[in-house]
N, C-alpha and C. Protein backbone atom coordinates (compact mmCIF):
# COMPACT_ATOMS: atom_id res chain seq x y z
N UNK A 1 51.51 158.84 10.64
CA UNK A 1 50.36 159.41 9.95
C UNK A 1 50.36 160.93 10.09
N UNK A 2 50.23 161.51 9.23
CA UNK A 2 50.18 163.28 8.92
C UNK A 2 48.98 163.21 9.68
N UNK A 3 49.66 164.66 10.73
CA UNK A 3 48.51 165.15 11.16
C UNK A 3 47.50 166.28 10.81
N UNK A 4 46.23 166.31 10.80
CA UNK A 4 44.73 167.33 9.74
C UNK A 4 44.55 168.49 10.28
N UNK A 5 44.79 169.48 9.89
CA UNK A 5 44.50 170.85 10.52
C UNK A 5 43.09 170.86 9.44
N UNK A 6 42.11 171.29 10.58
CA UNK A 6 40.67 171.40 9.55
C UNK A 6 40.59 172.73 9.90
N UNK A 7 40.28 173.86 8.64
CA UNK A 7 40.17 175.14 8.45
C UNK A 7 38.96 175.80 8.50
N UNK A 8 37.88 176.52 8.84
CA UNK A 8 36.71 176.84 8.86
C UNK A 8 37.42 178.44 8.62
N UNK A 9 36.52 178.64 7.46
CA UNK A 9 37.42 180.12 6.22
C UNK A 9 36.32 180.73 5.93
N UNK A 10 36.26 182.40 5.56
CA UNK A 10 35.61 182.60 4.58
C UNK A 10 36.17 183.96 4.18
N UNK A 11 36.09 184.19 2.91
CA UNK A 11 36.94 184.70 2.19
C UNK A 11 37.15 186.07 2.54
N UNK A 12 35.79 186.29 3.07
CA UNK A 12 35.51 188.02 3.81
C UNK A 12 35.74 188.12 5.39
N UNK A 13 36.31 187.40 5.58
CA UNK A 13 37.34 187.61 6.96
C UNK A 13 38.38 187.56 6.78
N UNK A 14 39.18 189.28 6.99
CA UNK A 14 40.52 189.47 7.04
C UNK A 14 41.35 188.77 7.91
N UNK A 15 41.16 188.02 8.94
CA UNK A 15 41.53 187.16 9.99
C UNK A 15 41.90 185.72 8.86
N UNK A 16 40.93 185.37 7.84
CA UNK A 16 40.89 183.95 7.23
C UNK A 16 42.32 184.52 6.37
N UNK A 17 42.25 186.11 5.73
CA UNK A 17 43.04 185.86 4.76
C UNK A 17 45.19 186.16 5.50
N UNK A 18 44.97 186.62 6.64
CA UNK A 18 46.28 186.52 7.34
C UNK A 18 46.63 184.65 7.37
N UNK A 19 45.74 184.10 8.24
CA UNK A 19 45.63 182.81 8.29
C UNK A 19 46.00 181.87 7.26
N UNK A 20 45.32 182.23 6.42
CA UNK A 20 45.85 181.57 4.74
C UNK A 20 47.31 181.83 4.52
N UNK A 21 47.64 183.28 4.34
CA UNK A 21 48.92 183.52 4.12
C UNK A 21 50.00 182.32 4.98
N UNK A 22 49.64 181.96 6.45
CA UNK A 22 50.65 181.60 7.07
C UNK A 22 50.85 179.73 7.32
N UNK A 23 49.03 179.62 7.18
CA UNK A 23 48.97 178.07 7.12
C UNK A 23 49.93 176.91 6.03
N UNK A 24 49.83 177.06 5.40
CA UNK A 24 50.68 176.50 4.66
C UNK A 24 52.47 175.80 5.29
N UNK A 25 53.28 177.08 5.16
CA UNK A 25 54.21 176.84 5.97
C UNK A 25 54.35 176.47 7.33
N UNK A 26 52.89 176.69 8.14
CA UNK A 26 52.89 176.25 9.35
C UNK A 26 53.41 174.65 9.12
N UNK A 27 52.12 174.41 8.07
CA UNK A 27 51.72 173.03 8.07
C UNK A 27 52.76 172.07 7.94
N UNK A 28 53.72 172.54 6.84
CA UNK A 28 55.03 171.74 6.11
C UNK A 28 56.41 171.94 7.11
N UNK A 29 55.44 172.74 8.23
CA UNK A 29 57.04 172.56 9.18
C UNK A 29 57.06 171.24 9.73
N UNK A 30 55.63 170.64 10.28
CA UNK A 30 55.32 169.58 10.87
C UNK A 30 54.50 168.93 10.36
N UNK A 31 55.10 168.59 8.89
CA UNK A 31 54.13 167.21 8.20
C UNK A 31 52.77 166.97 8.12
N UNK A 32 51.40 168.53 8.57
CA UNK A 32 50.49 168.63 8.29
C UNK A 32 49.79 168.79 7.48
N UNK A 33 48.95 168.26 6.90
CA UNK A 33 48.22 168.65 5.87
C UNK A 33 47.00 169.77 6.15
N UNK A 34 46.42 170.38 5.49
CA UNK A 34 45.51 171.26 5.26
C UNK A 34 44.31 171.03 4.96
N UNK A 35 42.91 171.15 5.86
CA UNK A 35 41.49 170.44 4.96
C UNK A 35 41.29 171.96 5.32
N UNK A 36 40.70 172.51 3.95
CA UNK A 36 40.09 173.50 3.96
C UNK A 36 38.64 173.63 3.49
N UNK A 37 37.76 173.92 4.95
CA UNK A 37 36.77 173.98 5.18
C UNK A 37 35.86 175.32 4.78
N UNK A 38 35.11 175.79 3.93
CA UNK A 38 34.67 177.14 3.28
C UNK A 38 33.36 176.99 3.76
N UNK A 39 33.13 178.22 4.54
CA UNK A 39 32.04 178.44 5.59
C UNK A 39 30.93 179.82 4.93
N UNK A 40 29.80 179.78 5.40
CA UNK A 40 29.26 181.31 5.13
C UNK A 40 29.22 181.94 6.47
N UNK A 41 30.02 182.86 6.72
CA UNK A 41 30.38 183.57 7.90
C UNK A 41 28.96 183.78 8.61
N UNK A 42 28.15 184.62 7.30
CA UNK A 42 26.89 185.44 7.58
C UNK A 42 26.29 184.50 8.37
N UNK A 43 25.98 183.04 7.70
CA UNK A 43 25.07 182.31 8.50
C UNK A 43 25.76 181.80 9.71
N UNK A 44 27.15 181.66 10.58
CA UNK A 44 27.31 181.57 11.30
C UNK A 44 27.02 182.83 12.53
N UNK A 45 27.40 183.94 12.24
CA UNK A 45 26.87 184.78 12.67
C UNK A 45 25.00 184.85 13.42
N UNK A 46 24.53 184.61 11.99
CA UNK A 46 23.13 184.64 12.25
C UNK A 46 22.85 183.10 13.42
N UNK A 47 23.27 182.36 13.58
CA UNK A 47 23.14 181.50 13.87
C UNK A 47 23.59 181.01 15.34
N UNK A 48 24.35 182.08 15.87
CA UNK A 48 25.37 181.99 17.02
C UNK A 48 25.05 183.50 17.54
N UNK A 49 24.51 184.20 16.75
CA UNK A 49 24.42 185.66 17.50
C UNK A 49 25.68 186.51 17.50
N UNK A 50 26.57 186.01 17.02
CA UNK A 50 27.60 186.68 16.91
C UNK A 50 28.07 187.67 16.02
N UNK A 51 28.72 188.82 15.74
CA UNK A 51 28.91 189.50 14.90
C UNK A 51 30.38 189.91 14.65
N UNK A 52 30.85 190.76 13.82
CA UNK A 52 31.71 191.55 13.46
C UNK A 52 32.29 192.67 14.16
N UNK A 53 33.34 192.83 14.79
CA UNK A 53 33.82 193.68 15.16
C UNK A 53 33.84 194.89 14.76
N UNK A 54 33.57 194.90 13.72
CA UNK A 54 33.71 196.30 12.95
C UNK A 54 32.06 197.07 13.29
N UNK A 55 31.47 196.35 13.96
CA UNK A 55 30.21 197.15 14.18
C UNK A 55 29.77 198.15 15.41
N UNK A 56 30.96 198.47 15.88
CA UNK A 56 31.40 199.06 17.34
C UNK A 56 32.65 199.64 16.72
N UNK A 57 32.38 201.08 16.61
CA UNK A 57 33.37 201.86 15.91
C UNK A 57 34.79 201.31 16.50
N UNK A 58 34.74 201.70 17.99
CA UNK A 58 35.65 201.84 18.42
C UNK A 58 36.75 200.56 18.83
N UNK A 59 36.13 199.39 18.46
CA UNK A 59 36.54 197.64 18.33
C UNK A 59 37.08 197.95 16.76
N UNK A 60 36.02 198.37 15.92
CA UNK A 60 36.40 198.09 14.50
C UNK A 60 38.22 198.93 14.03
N UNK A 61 37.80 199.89 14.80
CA UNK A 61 39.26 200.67 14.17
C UNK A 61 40.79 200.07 15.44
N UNK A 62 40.14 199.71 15.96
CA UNK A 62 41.00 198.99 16.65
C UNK A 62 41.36 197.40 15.98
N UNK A 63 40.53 196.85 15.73
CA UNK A 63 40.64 195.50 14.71
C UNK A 63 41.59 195.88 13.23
N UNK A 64 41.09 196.68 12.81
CA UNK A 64 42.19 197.16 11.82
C UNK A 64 43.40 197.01 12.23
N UNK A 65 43.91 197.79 13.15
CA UNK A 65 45.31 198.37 13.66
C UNK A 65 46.00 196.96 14.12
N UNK A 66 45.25 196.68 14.55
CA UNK A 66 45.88 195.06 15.00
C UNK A 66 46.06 194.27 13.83
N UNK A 67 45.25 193.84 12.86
CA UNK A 67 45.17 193.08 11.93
C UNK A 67 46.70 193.73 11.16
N UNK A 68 46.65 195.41 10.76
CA UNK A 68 48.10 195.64 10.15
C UNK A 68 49.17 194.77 11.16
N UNK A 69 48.99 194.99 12.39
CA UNK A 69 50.50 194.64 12.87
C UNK A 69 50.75 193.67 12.63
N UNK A 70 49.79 192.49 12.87
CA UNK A 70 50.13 191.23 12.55
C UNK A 70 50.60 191.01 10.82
N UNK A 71 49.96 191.32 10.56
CA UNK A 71 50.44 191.72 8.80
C UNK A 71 51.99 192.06 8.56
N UNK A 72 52.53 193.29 9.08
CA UNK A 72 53.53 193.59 9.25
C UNK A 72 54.56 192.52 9.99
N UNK A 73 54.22 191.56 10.85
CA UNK A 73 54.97 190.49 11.46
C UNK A 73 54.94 189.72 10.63
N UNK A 74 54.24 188.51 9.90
CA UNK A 74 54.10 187.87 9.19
C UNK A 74 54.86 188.69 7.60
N UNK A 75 55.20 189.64 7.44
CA UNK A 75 55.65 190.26 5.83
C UNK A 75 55.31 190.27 4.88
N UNK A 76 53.57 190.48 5.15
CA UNK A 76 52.71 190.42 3.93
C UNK A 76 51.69 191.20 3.95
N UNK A 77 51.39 191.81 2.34
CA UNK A 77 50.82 192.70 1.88
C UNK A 77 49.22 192.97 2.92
N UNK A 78 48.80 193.70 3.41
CA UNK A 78 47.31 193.40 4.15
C UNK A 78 46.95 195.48 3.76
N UNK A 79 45.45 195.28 3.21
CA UNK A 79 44.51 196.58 3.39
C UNK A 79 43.54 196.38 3.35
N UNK A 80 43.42 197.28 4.48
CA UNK A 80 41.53 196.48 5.20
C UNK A 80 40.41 197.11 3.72
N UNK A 81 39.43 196.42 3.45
CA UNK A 81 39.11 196.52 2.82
C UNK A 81 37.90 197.66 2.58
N UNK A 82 37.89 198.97 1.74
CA UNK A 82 37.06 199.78 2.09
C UNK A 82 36.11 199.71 1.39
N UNK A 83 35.18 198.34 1.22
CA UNK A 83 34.16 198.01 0.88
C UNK A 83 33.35 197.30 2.30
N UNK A 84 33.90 197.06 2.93
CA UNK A 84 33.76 195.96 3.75
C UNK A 84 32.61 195.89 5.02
N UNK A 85 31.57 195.40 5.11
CA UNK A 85 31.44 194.10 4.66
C UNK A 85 30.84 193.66 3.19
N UNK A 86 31.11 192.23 2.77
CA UNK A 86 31.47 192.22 1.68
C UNK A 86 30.06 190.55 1.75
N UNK A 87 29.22 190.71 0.66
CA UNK A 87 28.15 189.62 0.64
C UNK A 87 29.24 188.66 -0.43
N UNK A 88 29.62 187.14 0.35
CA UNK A 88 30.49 186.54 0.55
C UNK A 88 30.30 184.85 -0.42
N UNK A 89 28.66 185.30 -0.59
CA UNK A 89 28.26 183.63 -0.88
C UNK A 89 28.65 183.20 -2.31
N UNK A 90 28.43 184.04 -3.16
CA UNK A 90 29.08 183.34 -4.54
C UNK A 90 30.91 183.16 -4.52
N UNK A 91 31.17 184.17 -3.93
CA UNK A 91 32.83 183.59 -3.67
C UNK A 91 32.69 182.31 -2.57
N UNK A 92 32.29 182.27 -1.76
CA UNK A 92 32.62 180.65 -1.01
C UNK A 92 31.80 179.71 -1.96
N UNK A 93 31.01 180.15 -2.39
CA UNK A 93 30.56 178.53 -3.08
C UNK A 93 31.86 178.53 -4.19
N UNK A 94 32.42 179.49 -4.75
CA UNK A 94 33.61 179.02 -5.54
C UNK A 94 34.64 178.37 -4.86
N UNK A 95 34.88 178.98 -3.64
CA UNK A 95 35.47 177.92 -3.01
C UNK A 95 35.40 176.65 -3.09
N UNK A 96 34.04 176.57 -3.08
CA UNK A 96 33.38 174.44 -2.28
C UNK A 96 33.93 174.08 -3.80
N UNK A 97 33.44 174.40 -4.94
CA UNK A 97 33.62 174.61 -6.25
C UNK A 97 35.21 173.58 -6.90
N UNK A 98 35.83 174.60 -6.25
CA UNK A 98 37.70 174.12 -6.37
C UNK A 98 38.05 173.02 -5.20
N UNK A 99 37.17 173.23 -4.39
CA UNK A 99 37.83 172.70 -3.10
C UNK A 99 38.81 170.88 -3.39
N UNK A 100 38.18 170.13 -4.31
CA UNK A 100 38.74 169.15 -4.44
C UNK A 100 40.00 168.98 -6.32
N UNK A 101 40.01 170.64 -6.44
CA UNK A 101 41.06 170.95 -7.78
C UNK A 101 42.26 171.54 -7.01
N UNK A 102 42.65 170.97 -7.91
CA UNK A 102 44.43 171.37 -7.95
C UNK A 102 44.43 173.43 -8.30
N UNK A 103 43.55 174.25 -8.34
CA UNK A 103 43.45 174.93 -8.97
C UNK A 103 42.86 175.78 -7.22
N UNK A 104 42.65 175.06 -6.67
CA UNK A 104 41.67 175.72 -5.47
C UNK A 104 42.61 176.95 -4.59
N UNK A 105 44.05 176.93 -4.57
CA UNK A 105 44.90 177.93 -3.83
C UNK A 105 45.12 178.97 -4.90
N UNK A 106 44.45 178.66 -6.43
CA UNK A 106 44.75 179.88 -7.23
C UNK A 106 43.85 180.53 -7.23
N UNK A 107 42.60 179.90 -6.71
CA UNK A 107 41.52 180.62 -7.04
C UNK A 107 41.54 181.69 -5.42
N UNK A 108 41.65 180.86 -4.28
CA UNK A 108 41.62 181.53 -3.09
C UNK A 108 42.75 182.82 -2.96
N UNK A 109 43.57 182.57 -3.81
CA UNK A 109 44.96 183.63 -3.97
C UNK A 109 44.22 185.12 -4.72
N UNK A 110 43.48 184.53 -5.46
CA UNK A 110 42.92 185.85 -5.94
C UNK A 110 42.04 186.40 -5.40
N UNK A 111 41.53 185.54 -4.82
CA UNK A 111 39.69 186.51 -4.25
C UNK A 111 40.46 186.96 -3.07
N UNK A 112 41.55 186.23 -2.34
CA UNK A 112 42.08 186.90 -1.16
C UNK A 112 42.54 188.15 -1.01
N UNK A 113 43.27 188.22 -2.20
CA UNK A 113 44.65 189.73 -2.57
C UNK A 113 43.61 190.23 -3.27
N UNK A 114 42.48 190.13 -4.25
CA UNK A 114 41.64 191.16 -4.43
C UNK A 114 40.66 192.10 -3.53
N UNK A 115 40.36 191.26 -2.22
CA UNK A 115 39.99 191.53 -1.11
C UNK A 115 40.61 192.35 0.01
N UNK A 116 41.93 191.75 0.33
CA UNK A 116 42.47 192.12 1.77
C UNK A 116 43.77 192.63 1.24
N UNK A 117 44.53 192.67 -0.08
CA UNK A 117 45.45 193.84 -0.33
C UNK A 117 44.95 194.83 -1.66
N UNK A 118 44.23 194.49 -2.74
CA UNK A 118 43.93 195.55 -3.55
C UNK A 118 42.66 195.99 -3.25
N UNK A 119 41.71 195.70 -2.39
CA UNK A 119 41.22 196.61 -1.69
C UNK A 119 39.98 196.72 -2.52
N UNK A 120 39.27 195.64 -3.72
CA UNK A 120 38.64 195.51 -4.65
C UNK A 120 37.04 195.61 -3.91
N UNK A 121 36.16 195.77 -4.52
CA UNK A 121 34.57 195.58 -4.44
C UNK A 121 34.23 194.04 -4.98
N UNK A 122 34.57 192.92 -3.94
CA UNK A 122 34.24 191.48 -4.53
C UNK A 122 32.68 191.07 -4.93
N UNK A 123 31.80 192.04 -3.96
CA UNK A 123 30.15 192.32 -4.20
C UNK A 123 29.88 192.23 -5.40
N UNK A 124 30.70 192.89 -6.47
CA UNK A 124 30.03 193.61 -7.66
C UNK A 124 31.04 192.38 -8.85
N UNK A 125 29.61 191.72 -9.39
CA UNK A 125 29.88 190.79 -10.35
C UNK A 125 31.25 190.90 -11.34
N UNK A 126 31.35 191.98 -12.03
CA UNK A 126 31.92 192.39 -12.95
C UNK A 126 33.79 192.45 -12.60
N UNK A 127 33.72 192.92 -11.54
CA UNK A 127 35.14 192.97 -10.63
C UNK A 127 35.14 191.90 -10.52
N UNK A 128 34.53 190.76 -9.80
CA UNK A 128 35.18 189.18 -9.62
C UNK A 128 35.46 188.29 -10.89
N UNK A 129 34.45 188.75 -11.97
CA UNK A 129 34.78 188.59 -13.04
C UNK A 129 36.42 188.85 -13.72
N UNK A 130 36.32 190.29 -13.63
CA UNK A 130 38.17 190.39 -14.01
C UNK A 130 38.90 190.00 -12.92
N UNK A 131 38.81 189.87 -11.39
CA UNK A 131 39.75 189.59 -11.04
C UNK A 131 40.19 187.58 -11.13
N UNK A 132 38.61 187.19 -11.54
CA UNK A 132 39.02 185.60 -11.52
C UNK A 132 40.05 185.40 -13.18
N UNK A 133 39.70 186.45 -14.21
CA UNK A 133 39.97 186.28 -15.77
C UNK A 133 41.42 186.67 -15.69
N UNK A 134 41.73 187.61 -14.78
CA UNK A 134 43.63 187.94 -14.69
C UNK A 134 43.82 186.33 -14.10
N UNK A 135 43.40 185.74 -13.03
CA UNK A 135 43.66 184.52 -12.27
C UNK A 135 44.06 183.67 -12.96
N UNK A 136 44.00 183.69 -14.74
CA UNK A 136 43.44 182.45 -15.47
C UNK A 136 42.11 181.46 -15.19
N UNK A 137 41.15 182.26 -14.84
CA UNK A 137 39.84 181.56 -14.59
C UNK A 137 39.36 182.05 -16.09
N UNK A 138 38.05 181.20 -16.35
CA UNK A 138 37.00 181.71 -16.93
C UNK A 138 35.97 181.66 -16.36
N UNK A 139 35.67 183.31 -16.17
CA UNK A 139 34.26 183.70 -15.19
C UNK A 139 33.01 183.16 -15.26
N UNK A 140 32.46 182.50 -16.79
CA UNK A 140 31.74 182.07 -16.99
C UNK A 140 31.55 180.32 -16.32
N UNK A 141 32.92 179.90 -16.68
CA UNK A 141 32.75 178.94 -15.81
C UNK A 141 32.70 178.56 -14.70
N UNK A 142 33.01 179.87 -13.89
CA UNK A 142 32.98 179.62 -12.58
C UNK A 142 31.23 180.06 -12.37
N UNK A 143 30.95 180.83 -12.98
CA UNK A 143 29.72 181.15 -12.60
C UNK A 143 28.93 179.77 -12.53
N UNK A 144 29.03 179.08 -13.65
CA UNK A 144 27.78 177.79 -14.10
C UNK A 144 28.19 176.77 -12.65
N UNK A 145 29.66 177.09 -12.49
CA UNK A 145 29.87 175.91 -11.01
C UNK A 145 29.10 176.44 -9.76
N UNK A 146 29.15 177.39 -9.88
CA UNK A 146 28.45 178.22 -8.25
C UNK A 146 26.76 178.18 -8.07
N UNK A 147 26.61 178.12 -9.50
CA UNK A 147 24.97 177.73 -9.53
C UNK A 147 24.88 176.41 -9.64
N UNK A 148 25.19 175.21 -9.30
CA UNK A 148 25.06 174.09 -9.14
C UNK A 148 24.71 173.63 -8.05
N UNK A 149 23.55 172.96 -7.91
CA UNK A 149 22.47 172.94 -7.10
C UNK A 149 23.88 171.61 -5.69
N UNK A 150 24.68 171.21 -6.38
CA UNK A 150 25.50 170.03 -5.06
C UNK A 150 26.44 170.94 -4.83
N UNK A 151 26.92 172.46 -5.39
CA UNK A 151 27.97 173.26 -4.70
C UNK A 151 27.16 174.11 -3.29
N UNK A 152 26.00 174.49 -4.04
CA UNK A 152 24.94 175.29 -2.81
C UNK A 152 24.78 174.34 -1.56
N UNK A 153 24.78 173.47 -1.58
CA UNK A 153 23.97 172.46 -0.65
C UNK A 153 25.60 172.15 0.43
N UNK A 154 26.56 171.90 -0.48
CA UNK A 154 28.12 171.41 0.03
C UNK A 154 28.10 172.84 0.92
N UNK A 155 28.31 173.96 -0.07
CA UNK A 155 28.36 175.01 1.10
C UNK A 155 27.63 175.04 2.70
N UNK A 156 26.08 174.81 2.64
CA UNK A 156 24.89 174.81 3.48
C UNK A 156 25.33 173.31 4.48
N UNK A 157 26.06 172.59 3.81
CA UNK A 157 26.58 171.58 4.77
C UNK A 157 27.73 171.17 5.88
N UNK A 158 28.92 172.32 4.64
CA UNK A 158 29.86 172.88 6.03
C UNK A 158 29.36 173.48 6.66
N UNK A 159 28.80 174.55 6.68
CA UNK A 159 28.79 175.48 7.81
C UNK A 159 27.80 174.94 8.85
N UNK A 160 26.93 173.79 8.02
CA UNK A 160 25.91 173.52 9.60
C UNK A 160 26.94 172.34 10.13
N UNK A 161 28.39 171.63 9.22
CA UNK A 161 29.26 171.03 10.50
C UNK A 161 30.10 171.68 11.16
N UNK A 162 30.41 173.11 11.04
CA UNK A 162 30.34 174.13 12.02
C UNK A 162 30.56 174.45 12.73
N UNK A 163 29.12 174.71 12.48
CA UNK A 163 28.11 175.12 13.71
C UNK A 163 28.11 173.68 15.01
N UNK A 164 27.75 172.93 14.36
CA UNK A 164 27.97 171.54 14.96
C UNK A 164 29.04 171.64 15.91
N UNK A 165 30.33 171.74 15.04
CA UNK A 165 31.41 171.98 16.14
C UNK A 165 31.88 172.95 16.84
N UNK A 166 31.11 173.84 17.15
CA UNK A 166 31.10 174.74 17.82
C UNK A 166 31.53 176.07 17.75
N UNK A 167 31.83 176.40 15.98
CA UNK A 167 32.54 177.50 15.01
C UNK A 167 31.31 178.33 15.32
N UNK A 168 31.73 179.54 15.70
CA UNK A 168 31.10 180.57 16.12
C UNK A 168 31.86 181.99 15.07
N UNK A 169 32.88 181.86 14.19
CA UNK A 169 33.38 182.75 13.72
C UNK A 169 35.07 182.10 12.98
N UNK A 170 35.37 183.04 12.35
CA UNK A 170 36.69 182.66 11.21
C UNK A 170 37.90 183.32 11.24
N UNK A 171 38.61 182.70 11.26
CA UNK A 171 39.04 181.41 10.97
C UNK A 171 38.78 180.69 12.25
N UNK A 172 38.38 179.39 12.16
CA UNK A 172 38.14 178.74 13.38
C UNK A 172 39.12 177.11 12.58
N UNK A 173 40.24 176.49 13.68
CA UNK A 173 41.14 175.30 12.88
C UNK A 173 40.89 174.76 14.16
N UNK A 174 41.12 173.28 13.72
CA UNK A 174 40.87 171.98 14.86
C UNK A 174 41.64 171.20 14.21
N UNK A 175 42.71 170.71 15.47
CA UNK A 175 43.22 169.24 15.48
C UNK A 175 42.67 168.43 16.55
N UNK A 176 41.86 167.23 15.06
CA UNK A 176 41.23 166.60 16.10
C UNK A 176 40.27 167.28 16.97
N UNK A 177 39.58 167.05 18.11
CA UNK A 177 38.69 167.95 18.37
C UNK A 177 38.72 169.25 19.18
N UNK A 178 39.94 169.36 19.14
CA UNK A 178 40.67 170.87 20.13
C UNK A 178 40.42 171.97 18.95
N UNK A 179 39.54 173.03 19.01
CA UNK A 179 39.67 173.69 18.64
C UNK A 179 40.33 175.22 18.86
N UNK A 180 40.92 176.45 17.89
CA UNK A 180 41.57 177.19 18.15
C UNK A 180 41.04 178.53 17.21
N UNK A 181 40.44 179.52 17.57
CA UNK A 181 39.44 180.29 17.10
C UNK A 181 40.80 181.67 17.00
N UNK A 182 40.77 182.11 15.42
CA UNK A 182 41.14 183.48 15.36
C UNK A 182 42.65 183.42 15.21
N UNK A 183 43.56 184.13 13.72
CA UNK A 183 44.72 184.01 13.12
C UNK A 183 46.30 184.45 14.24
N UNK A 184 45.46 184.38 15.37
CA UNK A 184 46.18 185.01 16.59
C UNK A 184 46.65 183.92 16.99
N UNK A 185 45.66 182.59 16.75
CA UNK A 185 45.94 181.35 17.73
C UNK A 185 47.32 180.38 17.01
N UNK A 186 47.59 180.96 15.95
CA UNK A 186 47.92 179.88 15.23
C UNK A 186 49.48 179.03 16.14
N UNK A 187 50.32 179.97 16.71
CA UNK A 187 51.38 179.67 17.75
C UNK A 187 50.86 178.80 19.11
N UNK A 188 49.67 178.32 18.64
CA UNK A 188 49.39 177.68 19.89
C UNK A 188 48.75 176.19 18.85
N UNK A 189 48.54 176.43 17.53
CA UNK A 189 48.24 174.96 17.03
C UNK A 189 49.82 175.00 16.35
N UNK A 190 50.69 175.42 16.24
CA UNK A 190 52.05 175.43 16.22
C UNK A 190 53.06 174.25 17.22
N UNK A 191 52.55 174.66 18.06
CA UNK A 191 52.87 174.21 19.51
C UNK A 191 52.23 173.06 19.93
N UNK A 192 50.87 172.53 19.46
CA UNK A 192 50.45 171.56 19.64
C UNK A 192 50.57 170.44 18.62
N UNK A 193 50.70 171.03 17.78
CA UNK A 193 51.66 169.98 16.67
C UNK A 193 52.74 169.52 16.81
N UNK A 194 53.57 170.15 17.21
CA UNK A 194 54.79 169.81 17.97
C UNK A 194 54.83 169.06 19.07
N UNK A 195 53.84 169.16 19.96
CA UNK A 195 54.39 168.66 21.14
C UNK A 195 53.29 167.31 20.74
N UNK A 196 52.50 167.23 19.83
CA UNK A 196 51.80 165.63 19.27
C UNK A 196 53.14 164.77 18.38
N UNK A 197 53.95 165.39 17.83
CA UNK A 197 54.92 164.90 17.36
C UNK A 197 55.65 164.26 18.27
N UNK A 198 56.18 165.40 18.99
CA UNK A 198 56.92 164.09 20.46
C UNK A 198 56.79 163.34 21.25
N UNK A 199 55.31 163.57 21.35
CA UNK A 199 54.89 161.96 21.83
C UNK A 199 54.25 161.18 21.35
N UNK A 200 54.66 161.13 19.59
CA UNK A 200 54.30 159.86 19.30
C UNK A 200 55.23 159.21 18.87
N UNK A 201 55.31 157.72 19.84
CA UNK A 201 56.28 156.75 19.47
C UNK A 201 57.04 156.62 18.01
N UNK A 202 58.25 156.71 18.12
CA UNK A 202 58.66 156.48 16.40
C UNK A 202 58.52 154.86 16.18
N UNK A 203 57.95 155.02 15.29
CA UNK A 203 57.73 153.18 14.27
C UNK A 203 59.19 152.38 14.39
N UNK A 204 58.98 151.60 14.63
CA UNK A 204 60.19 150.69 14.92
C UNK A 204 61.25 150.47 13.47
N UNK A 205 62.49 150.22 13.37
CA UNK A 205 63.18 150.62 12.21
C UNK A 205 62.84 148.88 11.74
């Protein structure tokens, strides 16, 4: 049985969008699949007391510098975003939105790289608009999905299972109930995938 990496994301954490970049191939090294979980950061925050690094100059410009390196290890495009912070909720409810379409890594591909490498204003309607319409979206339709009273509620329901499980911030991934907080950890759910692989009995031929 494939083992579930469950993802707790949100689109305005540069941490979610390194993470994204690398999950994938994590996953297909060791026969994992991906549940991707779309959170509202804000209300975890509000909810846990926790905040943003970037609100302590001297953490924030340090969070940058780190976030490039890892960027630079991994070999992918990353610029912190000089809008940032970024009001997050109509892009994650597009998330919840796709979450069960075949269409859901095209949509996250764009709000990501419009975010954390072109460096876009995702706040301002009109920009998510063109950047979903280059995507092959139609903005309009994404709009009528995000105002749908079972996408609002789906959103308001991950994040209070969460909170529940003890997601205090993003990216937060769990196998099973071990959780592993922050795109730093991922060599350690790497490692625990692996070493769940070897000890489980192979099925008899």
């Amino acid at each position: 049985m494939k083992q579930t990496i469950d993802v707790y994301f949100d689109v305005g954490s540069p941490a979610s969008y390194l993470a994204w970049t690398q999950l994938p191939d994590l996953a297909a090294r060791h026969g994992a699949r991906i549940n991707w979980r779309p959170i509202l950061l804000g209300a975890v925050f509000q909810a846990t007391g926790n905040q943003t690094p970037a609100v302590i100059p001297a953490k924030g410009r340090y969070m940058s510098m780190d976030l490039q390196r890892f960027a630079q290890a991994y070999g992918v495009d990353f610029r912190f975003n000089p809008h940032f912070p970024v009001n997050t909720l109509m892009l994650m409810r597009g998330a919840v939105a796709y979450l069960d379409s075949p269409r859901l890594q095209d949509y996250l591909g764009a709000v990501f790289r419009a975010l954390w490498v072109d460096g876009q204003n995702m706040g301002e309607p009109d920009v998510v608009a063109d950047v979903l319409a280059r995507a092959g979206f139609d903005p309009q339709e994404v709009l009528g999905k995000v105002e749908q009273p079972d996408i609002k509620q789906a959103l308001k329901d991950i994040t209070a299972q969460a909170l529940e499980r003890g997601v205090f911030g993003a990216p937060t991934l769990f196998l099973g109930d071990a959780m592993y907080f922050g795109q730093d950890r991922l060599w350690q759910v790497e490692e625990a995938l692996a070493d769940s692989a070897h000890s489980t009995p192979k099925e008899s031929s």
